[in-house]
PDB file of N, CA and C in Angstrom:
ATOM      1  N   UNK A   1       6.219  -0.157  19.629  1.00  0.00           N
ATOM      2  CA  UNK A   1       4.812  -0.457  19.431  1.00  0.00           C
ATOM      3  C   UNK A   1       4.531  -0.600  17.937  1.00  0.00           C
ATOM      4  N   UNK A   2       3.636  -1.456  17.368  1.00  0.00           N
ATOM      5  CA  UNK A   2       3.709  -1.794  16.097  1.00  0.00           C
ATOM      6  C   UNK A   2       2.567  -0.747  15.826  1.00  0.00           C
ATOM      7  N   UNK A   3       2.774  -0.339  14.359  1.00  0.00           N
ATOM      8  CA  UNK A   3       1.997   0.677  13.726  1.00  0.00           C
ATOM      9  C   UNK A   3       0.214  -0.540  13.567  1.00  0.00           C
ATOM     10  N   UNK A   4      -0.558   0.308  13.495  1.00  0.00           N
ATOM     11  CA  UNK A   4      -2.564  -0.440  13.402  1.00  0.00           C
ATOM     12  C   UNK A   4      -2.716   0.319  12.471  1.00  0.00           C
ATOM     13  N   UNK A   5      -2.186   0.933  11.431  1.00  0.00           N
ATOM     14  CA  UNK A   5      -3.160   1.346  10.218  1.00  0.00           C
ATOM     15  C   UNK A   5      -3.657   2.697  10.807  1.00  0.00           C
ATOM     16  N   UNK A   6      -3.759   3.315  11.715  1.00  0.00           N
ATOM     17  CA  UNK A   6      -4.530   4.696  12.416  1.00  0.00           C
ATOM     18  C   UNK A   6      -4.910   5.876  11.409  1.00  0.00           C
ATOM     19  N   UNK A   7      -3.944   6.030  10.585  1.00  0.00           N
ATOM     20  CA  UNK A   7      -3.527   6.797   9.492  1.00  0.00           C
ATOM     21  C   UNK A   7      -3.737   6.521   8.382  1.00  0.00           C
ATOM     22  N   UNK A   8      -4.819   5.753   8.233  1.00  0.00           N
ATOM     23  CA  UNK A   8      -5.491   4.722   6.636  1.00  0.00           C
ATOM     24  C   UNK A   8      -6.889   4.919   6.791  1.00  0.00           C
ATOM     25  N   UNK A   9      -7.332   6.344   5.913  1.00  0.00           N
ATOM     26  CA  UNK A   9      -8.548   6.694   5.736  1.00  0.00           C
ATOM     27  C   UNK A   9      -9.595   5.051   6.011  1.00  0.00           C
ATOM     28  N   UNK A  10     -10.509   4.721   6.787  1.00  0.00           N
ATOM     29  CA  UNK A  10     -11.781   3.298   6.837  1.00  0.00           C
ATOM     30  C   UNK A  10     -10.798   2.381   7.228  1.00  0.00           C
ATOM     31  N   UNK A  11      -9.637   2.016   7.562  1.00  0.00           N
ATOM     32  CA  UNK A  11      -8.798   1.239   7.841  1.00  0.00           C
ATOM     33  C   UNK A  11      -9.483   0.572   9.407  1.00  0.00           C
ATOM     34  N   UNK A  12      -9.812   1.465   9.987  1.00  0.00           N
ATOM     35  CA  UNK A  12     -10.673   0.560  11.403  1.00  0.00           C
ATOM     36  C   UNK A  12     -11.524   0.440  11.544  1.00  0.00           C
ATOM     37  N   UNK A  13     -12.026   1.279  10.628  1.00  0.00           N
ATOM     38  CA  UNK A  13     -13.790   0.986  10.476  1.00  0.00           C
ATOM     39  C   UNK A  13     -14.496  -0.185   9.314  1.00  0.00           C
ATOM     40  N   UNK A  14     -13.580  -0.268   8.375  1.00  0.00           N
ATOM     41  CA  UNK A  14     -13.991  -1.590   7.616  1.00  0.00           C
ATOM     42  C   UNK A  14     -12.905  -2.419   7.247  1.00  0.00           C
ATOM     43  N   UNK A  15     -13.496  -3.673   7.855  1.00  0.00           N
ATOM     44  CA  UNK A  15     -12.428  -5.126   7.857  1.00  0.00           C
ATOM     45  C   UNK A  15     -11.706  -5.465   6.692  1.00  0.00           C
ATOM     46  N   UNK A  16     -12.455  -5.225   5.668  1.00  0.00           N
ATOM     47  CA  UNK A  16     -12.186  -5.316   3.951  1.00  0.00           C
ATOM     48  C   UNK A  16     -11.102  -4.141   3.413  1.00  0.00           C
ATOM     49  N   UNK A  17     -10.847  -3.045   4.349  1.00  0.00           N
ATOM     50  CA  UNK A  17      -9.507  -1.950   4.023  1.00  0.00           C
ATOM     51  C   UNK A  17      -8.682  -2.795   4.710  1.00  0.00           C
ATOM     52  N   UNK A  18      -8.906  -2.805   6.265  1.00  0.00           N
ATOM     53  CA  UNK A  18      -7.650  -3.436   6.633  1.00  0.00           C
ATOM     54  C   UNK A  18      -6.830  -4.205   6.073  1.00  0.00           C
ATOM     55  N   UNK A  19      -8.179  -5.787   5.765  1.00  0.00           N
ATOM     56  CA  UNK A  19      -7.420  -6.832   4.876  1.00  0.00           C
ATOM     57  C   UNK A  19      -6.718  -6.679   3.669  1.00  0.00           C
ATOM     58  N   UNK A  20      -6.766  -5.621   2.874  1.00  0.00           N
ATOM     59  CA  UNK A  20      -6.504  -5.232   1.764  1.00  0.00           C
ATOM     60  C   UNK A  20      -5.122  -4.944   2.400  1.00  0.00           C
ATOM     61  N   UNK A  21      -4.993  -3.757   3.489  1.00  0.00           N
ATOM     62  CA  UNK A  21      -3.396  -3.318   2.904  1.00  0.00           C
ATOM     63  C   UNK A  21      -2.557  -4.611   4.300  1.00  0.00           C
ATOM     64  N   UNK A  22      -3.295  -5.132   5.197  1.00  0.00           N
ATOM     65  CA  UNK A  22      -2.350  -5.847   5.761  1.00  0.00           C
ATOM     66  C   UNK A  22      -2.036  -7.512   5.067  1.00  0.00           C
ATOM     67  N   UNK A  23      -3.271  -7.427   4.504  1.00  0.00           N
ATOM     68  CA  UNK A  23      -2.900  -8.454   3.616  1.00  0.00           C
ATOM     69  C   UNK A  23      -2.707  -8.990   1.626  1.00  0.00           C
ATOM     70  N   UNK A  24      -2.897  -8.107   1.031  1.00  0.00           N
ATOM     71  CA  UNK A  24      -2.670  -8.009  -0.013  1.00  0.00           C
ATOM     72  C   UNK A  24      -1.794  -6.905  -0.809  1.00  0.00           C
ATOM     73  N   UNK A  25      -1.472  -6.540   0.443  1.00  0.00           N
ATOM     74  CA  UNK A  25      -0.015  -5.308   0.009  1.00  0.00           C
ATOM     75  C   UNK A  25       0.668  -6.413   1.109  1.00  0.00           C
ATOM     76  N   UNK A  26       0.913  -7.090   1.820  1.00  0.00           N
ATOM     77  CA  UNK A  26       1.528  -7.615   2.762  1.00  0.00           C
ATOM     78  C   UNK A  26       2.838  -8.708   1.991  1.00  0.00           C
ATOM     79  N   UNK A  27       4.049  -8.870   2.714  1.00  0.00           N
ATOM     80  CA  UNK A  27       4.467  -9.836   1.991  1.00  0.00           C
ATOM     81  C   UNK A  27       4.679 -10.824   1.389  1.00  0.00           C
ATOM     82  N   UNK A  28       3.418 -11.817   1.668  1.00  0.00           N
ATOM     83  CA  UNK A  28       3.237 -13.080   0.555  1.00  0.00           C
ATOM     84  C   UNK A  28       2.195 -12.713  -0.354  1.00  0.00           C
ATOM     85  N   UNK A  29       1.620 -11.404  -0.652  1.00  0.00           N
ATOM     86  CA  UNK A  29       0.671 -11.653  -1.476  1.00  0.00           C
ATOM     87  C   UNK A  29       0.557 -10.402  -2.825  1.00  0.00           C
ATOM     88  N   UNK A  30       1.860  -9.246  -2.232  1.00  0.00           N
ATOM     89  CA  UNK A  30       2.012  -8.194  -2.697  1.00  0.00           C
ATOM     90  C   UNK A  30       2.506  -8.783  -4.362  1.00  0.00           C
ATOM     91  N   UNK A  31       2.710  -9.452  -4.792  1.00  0.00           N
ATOM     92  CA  UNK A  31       3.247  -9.581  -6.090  1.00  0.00           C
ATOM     93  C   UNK A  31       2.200 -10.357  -6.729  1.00  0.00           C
ATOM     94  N   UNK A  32       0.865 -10.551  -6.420  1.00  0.00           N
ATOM     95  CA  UNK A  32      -0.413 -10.872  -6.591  1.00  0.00           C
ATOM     96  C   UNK A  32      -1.339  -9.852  -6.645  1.00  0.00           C
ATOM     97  N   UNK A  33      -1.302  -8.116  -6.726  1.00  0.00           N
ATOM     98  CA  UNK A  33      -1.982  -7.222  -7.213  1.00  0.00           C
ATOM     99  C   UNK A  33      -2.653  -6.836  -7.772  1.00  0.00           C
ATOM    100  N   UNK A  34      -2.233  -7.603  -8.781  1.00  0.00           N
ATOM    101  CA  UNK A  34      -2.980  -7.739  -9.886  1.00  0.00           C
ATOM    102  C   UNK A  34      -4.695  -8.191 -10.026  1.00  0.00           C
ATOM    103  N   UNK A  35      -4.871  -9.628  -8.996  1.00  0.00           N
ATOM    104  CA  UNK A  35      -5.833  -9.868  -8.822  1.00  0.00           C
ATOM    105  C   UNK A  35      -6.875  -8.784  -7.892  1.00  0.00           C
ATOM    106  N   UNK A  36      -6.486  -7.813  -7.735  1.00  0.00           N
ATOM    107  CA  UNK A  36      -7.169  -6.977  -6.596  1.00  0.00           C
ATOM    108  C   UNK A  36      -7.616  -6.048  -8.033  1.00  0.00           C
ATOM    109  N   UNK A  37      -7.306  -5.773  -8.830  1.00  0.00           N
ATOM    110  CA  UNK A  37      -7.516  -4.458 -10.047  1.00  0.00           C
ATOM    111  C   UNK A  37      -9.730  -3.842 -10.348  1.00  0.00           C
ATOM    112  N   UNK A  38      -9.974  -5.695 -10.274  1.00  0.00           N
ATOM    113  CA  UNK A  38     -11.189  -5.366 -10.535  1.00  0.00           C
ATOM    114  C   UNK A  38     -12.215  -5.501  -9.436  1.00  0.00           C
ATOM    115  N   UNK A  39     -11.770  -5.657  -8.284  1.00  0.00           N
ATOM    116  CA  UNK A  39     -12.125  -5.714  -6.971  1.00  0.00           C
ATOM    117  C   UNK A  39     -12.382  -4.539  -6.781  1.00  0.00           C
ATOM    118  N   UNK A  40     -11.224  -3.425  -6.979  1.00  0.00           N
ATOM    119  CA  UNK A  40     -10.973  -2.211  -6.806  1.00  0.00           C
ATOM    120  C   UNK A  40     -11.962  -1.047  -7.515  1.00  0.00           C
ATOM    121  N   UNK A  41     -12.228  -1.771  -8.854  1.00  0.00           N
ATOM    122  CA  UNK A  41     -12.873  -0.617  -9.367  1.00  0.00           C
ATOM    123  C   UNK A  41     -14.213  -0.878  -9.446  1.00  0.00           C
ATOM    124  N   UNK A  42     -14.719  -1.841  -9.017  1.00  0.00           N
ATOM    125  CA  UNK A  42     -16.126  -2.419  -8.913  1.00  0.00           C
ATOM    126  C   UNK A  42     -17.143  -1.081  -8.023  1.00  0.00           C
ATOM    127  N   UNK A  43     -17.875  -0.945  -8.477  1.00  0.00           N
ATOM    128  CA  UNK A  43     -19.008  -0.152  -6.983  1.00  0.00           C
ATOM    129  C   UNK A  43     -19.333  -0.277  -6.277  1.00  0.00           C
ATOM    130  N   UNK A  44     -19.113  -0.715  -5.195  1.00  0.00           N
ATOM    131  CA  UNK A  44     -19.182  -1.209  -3.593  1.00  0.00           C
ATOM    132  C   UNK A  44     -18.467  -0.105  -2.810  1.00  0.00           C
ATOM    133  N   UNK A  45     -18.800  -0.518  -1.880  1.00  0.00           N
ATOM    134  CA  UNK A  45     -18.200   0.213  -0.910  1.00  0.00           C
ATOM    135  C   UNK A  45     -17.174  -0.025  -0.327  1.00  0.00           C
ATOM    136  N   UNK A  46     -16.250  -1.422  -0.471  1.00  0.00           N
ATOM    137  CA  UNK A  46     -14.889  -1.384  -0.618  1.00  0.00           C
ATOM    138  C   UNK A  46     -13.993  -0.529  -1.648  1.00  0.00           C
ATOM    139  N   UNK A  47     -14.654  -0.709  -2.793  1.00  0.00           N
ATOM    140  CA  UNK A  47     -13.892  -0.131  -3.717  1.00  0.00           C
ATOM    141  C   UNK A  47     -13.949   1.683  -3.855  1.00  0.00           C
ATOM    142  N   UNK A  48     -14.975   1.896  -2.859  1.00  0.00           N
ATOM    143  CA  UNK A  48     -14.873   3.640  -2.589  1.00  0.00           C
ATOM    144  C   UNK A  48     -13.957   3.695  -1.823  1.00  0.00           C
ATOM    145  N   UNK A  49     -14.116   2.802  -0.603  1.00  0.00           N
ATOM    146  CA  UNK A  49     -13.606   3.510   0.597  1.00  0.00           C
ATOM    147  C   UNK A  49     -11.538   2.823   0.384  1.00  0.00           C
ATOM    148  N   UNK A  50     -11.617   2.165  -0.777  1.00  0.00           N
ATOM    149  CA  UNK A  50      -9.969   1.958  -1.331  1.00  0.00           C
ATOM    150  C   UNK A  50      -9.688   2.920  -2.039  1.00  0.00           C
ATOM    151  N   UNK A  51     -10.726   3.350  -2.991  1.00  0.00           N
ATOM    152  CA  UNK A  51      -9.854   4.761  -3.326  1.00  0.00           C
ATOM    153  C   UNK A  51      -9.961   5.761  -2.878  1.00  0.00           C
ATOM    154  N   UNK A  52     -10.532   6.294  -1.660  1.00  0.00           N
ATOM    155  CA  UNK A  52     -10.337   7.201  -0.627  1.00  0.00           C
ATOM    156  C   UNK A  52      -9.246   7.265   0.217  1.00  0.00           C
ATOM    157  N   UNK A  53      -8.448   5.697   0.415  1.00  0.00           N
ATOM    158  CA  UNK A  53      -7.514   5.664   1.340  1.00  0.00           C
ATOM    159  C   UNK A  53      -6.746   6.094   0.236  1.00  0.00           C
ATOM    160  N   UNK A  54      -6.320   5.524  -0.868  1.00  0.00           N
ATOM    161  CA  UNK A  54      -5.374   5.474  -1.614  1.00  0.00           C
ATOM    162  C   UNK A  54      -5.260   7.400  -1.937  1.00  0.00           C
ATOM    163  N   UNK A  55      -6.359   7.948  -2.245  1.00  0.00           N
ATOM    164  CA  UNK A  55      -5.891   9.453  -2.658  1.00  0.00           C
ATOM    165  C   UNK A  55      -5.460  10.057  -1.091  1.00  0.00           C
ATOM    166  N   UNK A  56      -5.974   9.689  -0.379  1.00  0.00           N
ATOM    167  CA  UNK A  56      -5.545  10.305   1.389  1.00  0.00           C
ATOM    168  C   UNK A  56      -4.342  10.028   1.190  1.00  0.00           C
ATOM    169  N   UNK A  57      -3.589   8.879   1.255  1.00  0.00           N
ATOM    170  CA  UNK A  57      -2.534   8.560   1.022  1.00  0.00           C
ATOM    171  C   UNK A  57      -1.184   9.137   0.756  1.00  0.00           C
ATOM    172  N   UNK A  58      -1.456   9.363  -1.084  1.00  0.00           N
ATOM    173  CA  UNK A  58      -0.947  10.101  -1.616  1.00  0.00           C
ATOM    174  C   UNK A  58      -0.981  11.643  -1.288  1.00  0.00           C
ATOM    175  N   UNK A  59      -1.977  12.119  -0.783  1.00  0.00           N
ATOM    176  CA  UNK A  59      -2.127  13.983  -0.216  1.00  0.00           C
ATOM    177  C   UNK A  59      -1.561  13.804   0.608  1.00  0.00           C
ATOM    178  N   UNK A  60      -1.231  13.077   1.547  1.00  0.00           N
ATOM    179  CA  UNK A  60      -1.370  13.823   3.212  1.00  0.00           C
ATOM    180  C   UNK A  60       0.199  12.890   3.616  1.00  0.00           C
ATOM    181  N   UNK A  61       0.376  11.764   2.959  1.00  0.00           N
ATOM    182  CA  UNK A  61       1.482  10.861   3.515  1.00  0.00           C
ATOM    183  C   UNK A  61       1.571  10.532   4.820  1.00  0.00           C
ATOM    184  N   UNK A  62       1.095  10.050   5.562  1.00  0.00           N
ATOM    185  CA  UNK A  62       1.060  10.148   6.813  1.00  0.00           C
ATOM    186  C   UNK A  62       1.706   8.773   7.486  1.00  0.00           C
ATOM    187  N   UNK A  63       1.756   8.411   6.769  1.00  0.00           N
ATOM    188  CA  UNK A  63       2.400   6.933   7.455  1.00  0.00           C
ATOM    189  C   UNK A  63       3.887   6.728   6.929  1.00  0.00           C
ATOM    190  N   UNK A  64       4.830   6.468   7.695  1.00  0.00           N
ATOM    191  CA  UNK A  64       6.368   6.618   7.183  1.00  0.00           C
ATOM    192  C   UNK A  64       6.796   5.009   6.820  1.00  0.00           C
ATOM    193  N   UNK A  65       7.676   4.919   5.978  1.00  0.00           N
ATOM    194  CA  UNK A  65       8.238   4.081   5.246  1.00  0.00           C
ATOM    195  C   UNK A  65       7.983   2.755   6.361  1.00  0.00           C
ATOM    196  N   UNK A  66       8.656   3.325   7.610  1.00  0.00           N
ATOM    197  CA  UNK A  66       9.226   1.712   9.504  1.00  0.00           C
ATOM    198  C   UNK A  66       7.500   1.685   9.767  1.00  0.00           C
ATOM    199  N   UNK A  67       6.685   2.490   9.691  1.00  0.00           N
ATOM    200  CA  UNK A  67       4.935   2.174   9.754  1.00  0.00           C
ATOM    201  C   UNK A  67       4.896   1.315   8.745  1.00  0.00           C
ATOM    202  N   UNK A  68       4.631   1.069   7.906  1.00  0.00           N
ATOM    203  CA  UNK A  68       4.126   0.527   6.187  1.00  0.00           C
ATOM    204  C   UNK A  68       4.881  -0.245   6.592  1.00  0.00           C
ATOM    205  N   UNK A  69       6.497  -1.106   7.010  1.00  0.00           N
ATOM    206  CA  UNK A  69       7.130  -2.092   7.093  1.00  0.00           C
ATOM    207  C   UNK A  69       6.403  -3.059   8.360  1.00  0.00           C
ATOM    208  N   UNK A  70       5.815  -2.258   9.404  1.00  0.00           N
ATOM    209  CA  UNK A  70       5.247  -2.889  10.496  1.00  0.00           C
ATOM    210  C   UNK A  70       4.385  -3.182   9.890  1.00  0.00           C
ATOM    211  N   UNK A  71       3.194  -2.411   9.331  1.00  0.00           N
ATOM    212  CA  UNK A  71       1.814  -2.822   9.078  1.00  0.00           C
ATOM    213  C   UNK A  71       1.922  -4.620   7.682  1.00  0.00           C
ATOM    214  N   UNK A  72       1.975  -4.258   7.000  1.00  0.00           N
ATOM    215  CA  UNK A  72       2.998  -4.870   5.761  1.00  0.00           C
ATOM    216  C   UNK A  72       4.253  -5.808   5.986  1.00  0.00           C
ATOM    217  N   UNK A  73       4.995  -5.443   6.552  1.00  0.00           N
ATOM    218  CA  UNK A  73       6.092  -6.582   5.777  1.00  0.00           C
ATOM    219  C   UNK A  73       6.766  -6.721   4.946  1.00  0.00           C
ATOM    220  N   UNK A  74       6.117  -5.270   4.299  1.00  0.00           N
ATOM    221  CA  UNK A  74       7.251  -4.847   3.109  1.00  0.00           C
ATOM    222  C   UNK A  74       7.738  -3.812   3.142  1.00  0.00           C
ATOM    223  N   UNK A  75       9.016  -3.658   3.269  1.00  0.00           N
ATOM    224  CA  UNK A  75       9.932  -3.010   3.815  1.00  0.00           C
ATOM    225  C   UNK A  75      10.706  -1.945   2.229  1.00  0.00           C
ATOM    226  N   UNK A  76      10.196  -0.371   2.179  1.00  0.00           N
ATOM    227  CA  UNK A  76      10.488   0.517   1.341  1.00  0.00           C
ATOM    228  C   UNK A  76      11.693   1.188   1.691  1.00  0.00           C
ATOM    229  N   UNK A  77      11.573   1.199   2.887  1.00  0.00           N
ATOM    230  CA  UNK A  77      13.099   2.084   3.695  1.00  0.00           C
ATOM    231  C   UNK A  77      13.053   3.709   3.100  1.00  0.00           C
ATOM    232  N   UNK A  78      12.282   3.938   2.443  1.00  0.00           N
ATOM    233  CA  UNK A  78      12.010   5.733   2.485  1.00  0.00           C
ATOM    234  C   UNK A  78      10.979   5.895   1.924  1.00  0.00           C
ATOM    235  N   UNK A  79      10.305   7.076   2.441  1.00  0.00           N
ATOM    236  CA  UNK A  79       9.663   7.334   2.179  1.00  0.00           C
ATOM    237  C   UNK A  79       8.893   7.928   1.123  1.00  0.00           C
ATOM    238  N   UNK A  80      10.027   8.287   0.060  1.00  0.00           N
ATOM    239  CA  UNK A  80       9.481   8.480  -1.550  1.00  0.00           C
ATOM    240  C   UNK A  80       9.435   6.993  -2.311  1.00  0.00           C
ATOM    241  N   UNK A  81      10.187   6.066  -1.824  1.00  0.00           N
ATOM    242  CA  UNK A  81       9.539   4.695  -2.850  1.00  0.00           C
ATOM    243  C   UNK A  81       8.750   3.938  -2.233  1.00  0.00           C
ATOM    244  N   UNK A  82       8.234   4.285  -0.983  1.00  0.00           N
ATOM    245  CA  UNK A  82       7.003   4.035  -0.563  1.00  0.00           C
ATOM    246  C   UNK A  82       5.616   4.776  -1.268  1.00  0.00           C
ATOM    247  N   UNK A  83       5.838   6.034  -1.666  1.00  0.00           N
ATOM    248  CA  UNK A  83       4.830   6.526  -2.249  1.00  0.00           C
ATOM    249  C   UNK A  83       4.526   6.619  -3.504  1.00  0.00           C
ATOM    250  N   UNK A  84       5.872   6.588  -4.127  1.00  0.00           N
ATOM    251  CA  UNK A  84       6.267   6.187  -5.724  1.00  0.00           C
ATOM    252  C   UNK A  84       5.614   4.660  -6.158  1.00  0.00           C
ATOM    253  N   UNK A  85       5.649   3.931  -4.654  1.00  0.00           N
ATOM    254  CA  UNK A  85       4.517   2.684  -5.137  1.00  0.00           C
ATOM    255  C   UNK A  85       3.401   3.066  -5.261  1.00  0.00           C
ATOM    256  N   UNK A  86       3.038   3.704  -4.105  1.00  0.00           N
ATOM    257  CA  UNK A  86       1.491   3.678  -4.385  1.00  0.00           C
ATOM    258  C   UNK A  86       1.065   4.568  -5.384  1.00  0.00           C
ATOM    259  N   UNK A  87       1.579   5.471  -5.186  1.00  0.00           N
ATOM    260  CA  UNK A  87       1.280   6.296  -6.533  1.00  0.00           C
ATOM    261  C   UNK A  87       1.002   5.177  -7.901  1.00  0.00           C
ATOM    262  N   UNK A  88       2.332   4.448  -8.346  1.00  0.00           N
ATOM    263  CA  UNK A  88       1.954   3.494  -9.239  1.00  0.00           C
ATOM    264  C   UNK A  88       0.985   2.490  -9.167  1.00  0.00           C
ATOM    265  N   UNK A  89       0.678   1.882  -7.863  1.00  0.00           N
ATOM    266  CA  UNK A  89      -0.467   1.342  -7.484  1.00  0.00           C
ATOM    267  C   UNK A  89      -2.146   1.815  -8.241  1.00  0.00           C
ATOM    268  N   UNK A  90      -2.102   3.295  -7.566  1.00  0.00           N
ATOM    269  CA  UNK A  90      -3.134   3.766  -7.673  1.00  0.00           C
ATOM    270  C   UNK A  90      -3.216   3.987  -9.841  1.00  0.00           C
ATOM    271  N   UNK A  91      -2.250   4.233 -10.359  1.00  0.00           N
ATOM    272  CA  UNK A  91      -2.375   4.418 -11.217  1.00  0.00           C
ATOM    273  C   UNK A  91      -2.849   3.147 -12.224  1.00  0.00           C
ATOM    274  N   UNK A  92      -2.044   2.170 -11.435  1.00  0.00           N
ATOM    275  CA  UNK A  92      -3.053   1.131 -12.372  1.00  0.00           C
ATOM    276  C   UNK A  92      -4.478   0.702 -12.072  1.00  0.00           C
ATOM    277  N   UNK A  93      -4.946   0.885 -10.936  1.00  0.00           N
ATOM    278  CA  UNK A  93      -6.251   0.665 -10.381  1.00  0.00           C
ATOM    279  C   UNK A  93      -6.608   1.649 -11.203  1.00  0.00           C
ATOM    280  N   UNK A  94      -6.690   2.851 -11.027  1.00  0.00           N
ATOM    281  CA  UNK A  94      -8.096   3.976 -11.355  1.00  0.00           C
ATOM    282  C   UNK A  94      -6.860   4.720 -12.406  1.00  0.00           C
ATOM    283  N   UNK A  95      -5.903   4.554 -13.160  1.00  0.00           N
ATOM    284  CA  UNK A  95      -5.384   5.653 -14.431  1.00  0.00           C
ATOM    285  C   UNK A  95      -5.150   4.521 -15.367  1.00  0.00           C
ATOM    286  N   UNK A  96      -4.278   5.213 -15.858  1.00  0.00           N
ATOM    287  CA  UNK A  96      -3.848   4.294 -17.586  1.00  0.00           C
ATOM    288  C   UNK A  96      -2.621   3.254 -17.516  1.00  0.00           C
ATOM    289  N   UNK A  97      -1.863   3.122 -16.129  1.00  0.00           N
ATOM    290  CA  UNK A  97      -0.716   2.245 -16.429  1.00  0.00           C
ATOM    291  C   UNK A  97      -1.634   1.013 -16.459  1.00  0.00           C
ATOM    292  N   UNK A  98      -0.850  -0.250 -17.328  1.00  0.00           N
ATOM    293  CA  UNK A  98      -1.038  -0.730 -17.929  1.00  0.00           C
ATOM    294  C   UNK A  98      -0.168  -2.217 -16.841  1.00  0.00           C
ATOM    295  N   UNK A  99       0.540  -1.898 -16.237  1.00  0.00           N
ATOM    296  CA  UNK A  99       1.084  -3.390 -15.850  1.00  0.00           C
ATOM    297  C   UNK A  99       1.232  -2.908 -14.389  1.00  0.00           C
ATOM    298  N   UNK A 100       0.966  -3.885 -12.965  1.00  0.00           N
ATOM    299  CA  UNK A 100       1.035  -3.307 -11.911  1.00  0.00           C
ATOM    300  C   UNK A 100       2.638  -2.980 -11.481  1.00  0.00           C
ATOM    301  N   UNK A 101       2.172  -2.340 -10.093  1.00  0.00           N
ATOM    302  CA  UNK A 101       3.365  -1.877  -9.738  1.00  0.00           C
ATOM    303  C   UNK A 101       4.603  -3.144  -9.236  1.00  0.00           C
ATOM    304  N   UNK A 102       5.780  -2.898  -9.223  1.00  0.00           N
ATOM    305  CA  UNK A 102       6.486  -3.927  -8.754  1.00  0.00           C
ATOM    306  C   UNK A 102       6.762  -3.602  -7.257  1.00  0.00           C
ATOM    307  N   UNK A 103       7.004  -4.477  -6.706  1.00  0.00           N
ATOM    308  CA  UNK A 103       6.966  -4.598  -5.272  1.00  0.00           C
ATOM    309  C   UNK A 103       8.574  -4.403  -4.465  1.00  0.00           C
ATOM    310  N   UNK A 104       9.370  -4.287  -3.639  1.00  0.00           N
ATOM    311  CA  UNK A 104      10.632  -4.023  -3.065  1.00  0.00           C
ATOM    312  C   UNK A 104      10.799  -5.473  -3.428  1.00  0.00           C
ATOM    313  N   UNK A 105      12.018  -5.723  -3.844  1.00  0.00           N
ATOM    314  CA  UNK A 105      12.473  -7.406  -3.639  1.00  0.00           C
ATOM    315  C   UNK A 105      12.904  -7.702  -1.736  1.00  0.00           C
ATOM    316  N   UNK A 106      12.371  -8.417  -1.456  1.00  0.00           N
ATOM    317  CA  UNK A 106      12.197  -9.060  -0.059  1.00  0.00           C
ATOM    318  C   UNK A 106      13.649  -9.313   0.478  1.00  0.00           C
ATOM    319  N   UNK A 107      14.247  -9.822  -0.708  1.00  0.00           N
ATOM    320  CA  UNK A 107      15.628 -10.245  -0.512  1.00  0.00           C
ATOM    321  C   UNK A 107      16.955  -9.409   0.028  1.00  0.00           C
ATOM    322  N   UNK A 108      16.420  -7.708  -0.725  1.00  0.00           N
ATOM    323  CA  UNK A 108      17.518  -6.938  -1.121  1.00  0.00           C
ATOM    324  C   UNK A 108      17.937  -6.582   0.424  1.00  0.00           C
ATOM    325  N   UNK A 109      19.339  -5.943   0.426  1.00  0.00           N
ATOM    326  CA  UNK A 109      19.385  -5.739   1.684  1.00  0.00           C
ATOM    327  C   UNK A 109      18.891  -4.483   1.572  1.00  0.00           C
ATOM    328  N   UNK A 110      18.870  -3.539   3.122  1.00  0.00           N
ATOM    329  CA  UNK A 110      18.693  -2.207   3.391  1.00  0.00           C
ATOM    330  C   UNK A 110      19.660  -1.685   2.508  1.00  0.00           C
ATOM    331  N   UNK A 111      18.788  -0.212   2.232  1.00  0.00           N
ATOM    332  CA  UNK A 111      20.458   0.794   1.612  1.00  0.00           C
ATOM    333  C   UNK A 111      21.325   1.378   2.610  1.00  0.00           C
ATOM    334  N   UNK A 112      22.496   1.332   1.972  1.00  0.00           N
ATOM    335  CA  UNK A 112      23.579   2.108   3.561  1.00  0.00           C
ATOM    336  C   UNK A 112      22.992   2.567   4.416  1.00  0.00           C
ATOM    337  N   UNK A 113      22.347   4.171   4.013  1.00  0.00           N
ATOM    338  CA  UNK A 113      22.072   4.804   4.771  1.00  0.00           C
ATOM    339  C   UNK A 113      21.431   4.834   5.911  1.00  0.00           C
ATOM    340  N   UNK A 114      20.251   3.698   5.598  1.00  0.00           N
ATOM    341  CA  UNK A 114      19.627   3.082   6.623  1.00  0.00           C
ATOM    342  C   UNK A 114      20.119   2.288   7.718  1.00  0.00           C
ATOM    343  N   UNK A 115      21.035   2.120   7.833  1.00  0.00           N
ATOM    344  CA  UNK A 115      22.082   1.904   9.148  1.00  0.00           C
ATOM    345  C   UNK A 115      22.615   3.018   9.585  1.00  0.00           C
ATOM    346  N   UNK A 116      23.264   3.950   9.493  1.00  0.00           N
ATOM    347  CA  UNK A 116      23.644   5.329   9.962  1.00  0.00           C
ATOM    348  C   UNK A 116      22.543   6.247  10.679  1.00  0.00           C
TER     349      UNK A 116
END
């Protein structure tokens, strides 16, 4: 059964979270982030209820690496450089990094382990 976001603080309740992580974290558009920066920090109520998901996120982890590959398309294969993104994510939206996060290359294969 494919993962719906269930576990993404406003993710079903507003169309504008969803679209955000199924489609601008998604794989044709994730290396385009950048354009989301001032979307993000604007005062609306997208841009609350994005950084609500994003700190839920990071506290609680609730969604595993094969979720985030269903939802997304982009495929982390564990669950610390899944969060090591967003973490960097979040840091360029609302902290001081300075260049966005880079994205998994699409290309790479799985690591070993992930077959075993």
């Amino acid at each position: 059964m494919r993962y719906r976001g269930e576990d993404i603080p406003h993710f079903v309740a507003d169309p504008d979270i969803c679209t955000f992580f199924e489609v601008a974290l998604g794989v044709e558009w994730i290396d385009d982030i950048d354009k989301m920066k001032g979307k993000a920090k604007r005062d609306t109520p997208f841009a609350r209820h994005l950084h609500e998901a994003l700190e839920y996120l990071l506290r609680e982890r609730p969604v595993t690496a094969e979720q985030w590959g269903q939802l997304t398309h982009v495929f982390f294969y564990e669950e610390d450089r899944l969060y090591a993104y967003l973490q960097d994510l979040y840091d360029y939206f609302y902290g001081d990094r300075t260049e966005p996060p880079v994205a998994p290359d699409p290309e790479a294969p799985p690591p070993e382990k992930f077959w075993t």
